[in-house]
C-alpha atoms as a PDB file:
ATOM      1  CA  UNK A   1      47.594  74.657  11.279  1.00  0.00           C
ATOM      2  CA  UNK A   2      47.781  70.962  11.470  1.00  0.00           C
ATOM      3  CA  UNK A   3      48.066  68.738  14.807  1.00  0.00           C
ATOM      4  CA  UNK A   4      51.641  68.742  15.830  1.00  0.00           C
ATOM      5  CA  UNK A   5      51.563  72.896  15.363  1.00  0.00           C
ATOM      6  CA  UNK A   6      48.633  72.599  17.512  1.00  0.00           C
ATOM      7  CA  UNK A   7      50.208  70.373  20.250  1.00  0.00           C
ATOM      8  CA  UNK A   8      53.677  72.609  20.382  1.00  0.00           C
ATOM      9  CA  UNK A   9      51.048  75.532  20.950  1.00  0.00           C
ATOM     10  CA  UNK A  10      49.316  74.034  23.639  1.00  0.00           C
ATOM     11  CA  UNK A  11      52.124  72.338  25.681  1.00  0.00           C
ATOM     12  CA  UNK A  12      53.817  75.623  25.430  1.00  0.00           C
ATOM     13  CA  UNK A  13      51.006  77.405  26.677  1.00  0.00           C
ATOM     14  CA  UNK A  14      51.464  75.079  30.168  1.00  0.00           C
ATOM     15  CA  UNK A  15      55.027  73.893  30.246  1.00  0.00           C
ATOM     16  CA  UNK A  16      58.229  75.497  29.409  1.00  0.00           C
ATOM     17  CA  UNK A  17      59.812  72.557  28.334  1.00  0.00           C
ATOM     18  CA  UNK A  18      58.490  69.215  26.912  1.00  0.00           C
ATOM     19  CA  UNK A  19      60.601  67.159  28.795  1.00  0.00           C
ATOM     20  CA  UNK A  20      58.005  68.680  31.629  1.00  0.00           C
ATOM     21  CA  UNK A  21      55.570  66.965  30.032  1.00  0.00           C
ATOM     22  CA  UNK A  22      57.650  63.519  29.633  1.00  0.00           C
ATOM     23  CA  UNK A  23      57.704  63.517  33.286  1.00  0.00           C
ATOM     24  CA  UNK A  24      54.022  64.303  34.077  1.00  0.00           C
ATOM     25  CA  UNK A  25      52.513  61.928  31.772  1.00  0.00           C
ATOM     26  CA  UNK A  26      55.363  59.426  32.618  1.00  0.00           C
ATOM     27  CA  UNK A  27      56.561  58.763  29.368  1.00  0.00           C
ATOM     28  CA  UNK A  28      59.766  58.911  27.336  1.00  0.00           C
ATOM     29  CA  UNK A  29      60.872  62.254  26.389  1.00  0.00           C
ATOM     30  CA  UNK A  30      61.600  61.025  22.782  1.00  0.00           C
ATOM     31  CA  UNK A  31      58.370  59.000  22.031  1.00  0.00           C
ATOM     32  CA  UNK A  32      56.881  62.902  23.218  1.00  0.00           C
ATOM     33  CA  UNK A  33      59.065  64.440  20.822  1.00  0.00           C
ATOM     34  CA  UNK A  34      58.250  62.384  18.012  1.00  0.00           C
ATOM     35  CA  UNK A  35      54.429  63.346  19.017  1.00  0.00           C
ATOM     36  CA  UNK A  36      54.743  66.242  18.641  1.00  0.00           C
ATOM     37  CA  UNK A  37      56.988  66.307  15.080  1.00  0.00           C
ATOM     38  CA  UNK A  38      54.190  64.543  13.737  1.00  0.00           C
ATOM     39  CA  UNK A  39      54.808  60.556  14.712  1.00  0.00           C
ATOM     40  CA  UNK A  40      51.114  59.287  14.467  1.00  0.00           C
ATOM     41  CA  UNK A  41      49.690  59.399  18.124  1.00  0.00           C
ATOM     42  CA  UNK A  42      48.344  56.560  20.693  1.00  0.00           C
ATOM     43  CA  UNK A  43      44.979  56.893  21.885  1.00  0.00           C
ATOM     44  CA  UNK A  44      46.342  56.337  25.429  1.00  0.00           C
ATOM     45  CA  UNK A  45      48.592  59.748  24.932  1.00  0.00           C
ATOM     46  CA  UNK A  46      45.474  61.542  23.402  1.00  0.00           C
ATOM     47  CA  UNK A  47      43.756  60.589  26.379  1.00  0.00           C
ATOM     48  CA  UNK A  48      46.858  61.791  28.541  1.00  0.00           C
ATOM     49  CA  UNK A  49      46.291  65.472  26.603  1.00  0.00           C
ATOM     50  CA  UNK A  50      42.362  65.738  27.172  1.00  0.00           C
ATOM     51  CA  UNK A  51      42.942  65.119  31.101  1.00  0.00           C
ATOM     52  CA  UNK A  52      45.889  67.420  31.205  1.00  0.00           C
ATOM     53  CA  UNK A  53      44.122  70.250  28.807  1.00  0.00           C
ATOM     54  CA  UNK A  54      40.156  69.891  29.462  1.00  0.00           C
ATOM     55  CA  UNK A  55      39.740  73.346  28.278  1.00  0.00           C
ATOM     56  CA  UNK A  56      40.888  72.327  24.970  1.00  0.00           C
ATOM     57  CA  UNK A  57      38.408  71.583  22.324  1.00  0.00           C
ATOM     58  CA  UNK A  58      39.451  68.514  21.203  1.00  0.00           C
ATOM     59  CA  UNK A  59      37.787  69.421  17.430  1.00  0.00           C
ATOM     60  CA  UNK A  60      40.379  72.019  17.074  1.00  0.00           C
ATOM     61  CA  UNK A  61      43.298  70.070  18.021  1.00  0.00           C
ATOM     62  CA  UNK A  62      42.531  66.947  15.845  1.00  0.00           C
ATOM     63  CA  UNK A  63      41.366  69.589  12.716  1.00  0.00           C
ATOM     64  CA  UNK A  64      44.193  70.278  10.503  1.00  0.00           C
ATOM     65  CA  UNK A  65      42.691  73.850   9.927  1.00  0.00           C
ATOM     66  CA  UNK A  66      42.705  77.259  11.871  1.00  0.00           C
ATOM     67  CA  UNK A  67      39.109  77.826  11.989  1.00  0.00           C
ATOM     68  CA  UNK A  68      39.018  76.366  15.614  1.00  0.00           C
ATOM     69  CA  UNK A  69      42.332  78.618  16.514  1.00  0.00           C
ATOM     70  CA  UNK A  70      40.510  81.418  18.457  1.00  0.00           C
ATOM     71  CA  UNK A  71      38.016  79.048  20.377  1.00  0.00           C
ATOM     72  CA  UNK A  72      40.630  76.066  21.658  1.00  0.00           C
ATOM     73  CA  UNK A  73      44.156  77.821  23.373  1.00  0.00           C
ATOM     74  CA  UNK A  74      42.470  81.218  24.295  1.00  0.00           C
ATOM     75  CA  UNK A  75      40.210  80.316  26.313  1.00  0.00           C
ATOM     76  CA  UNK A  76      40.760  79.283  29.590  1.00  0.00           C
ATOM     77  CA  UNK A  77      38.876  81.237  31.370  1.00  0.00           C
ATOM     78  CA  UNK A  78      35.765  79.494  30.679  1.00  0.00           C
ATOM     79  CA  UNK A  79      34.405  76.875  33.271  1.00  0.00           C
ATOM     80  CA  UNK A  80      35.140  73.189  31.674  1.00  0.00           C
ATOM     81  CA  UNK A  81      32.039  71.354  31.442  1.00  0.00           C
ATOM     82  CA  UNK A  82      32.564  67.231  32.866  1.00  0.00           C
ATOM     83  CA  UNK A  83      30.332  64.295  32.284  1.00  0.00           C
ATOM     84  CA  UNK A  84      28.341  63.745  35.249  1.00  0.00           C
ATOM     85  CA  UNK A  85      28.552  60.425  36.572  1.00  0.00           C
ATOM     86  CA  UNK A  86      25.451  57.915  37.528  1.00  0.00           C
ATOM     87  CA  UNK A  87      24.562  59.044  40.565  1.00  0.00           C
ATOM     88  CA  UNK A  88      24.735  62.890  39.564  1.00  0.00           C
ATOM     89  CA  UNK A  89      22.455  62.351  36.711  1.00  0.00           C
ATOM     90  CA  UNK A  90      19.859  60.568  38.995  1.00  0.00           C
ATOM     91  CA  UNK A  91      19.509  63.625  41.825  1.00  0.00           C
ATOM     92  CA  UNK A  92      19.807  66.169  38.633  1.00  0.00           C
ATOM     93  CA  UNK A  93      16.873  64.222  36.999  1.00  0.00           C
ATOM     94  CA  UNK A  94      15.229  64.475  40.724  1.00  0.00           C
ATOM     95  CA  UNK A  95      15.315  67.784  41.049  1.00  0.00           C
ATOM     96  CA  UNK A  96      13.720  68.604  37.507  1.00  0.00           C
ATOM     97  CA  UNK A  97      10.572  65.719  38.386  1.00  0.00           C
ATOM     98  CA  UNK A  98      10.099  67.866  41.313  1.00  0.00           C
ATOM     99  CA  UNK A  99      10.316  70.747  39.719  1.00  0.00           C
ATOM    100  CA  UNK A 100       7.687  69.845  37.014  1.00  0.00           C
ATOM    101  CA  UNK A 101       5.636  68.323  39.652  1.00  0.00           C
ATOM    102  CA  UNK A 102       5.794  71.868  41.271  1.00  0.00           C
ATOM    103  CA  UNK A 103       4.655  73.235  37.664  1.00  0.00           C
ATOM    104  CA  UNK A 104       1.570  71.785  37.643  1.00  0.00           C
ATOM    105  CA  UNK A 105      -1.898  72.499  39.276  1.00  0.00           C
ATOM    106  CA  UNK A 106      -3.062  70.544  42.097  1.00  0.00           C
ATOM    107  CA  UNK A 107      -5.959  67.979  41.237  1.00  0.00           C
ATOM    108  CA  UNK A 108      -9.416  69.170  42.845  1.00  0.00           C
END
């Protein structure tokens, strides 16, 4: 399946019509249409599609092959993992320093 078949699928999947789509990711509905009927795509639209579709793997949708199919559309049940930003990093990276500390024996 190559990327266009792969964007119908997924906009499907969320909207009933793509002119649904024009309007959330304020765009023309025709510069959408020729998206998806295979018009090369912006990075700024591909951007538009990973914020709208996190559960997507992004592999999958840019492969022009089916061996992603089962893995991308089908499941979105499963928790989408985000990049944590500066300051989560910092009190996760905390917590395991304290954690280690915990770990080891106390100096006699």
């Amino acid at each position: 399946m190559v990327f266009e078949e792969k964007l119908k699928q997924l906009i499907k999947s969320k909207y009933n019509r793509l002119g649904d789509l024009a309007v959330k990711f304020d765009m023309n509905y025709s510069q959408l249409s020729q998206y998806v009927n295979g018009k090369k795509i912006s990075i700024d639209f591909l951007k538009k599609i990973i914020q709208e579709f996190p559960e997507v793997d992004l592999n999958w949708l840019l492969r022009d092959d089916d061996q992603w199919t089962e893995r991308a559309v089908n499941e979105f049940s499963e928790e989408y993992k985000t990049v944590m930003n500066n300051e989560q990093i910092i009190v996760k990276m905390e917590r395991l320093l304290q954690e280690l500390k915990n770990q080891l024996p106390e100096n006699k």
